[in-house]
Protein backbone atom coordinates (compact mmCIF):
# COMPACT_ATOMS: atom_id res chain seq x y z
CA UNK A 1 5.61 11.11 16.29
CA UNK A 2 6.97 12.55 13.45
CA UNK A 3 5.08 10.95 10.96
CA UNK A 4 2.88 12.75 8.54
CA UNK A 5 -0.50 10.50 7.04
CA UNK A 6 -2.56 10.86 4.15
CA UNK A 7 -5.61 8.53 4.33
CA UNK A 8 -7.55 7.75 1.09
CA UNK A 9 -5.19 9.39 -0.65
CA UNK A 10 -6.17 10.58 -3.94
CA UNK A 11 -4.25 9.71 -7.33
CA UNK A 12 -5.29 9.62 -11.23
CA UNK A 13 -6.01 6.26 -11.19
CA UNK A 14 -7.38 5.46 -7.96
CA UNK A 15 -6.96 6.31 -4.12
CA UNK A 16 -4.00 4.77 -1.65
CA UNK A 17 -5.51 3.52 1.12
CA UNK A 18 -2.68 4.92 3.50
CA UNK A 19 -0.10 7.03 2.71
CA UNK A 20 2.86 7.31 4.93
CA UNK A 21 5.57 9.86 5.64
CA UNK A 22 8.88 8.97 7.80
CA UNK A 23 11.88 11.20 7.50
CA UNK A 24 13.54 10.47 3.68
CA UNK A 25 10.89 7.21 2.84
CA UNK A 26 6.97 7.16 1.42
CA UNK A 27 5.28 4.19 2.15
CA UNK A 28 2.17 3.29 0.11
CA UNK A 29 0.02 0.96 1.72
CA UNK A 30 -3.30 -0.88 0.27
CA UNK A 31 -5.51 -3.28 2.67
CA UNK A 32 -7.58 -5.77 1.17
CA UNK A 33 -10.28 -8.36 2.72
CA UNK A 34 -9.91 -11.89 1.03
CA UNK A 35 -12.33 -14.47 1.24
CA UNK A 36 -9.80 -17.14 0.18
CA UNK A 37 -6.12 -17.62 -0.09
CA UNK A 38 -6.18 -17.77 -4.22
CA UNK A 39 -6.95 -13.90 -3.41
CA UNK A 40 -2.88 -13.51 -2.01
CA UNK A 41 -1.17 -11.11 -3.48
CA UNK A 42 -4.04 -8.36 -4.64
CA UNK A 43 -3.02 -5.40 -2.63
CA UNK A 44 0.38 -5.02 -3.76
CA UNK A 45 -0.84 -6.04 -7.16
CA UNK A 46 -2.91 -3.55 -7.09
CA UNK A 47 -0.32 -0.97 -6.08
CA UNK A 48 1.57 -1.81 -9.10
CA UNK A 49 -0.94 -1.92 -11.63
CA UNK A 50 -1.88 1.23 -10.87
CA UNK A 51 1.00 3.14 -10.49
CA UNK A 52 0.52 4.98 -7.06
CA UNK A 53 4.16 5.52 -6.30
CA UNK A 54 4.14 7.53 -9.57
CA UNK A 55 2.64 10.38 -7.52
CA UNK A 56 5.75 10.67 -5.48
CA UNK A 57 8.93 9.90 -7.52
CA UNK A 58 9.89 13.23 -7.50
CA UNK A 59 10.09 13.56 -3.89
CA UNK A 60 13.36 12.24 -4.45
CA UNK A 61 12.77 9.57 -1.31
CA UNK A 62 12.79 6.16 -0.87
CA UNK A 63 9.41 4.14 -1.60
CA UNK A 64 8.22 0.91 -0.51
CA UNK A 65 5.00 -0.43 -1.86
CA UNK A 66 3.31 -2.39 0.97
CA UNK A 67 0.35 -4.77 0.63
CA UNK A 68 -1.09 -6.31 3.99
CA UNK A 69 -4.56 -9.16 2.91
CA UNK A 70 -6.88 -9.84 6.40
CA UNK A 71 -8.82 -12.98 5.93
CA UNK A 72 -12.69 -12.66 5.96
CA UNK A 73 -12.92 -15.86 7.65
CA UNK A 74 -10.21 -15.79 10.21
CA UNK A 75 -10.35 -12.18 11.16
CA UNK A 76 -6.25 -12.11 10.53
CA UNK A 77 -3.59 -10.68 8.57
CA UNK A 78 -2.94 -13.59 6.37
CA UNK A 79 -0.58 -11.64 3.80
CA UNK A 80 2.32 -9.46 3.57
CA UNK A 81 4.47 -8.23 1.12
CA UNK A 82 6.48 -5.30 0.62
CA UNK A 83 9.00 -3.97 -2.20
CA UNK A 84 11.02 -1.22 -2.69
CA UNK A 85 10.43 0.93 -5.61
């Protein structure tokens, strides 16, 4: 598919959940499990706080940081937010 995938991908500060490689962009993606909707917003937080796109600035390719929150109670995505680095 053209797509190359690094799962659990290992950084200095923590591990990317899913790493993803498509042509000239990286896409750094963390999942997260909320048990309520005050929890919104953790995965890309997290992203950020820790710096994972650091890992790949050289590559010289677009980034996008993407967070996606499931709801414990509904089974569902209930959260999604992107941004470009």
């Amino acid at each position: 598919m053209g797509i190359d995938i690094i799962g659990e991908d290992v950084t200095n500060k923590g591990r990317i959940d899913l790493t993803l490689f498509i042509e000239d962009k990286i896409y750094i993606i963390e999942f997260k499990v909320i048990a309520n909707d005050k929890e919104q917003g953790t995965a890309l937080k997290q992203i950020k706080e820790k710096k994972y796109h650091e890992k790949y600035i050289k590559e010289g390719k677009e980034i996008y940081l993407v967070g996606m929150e499931f709801s414990e109670e509904e089974k569902n995505i209930v959260n999604f937010e992107w941004e470009k680095i």
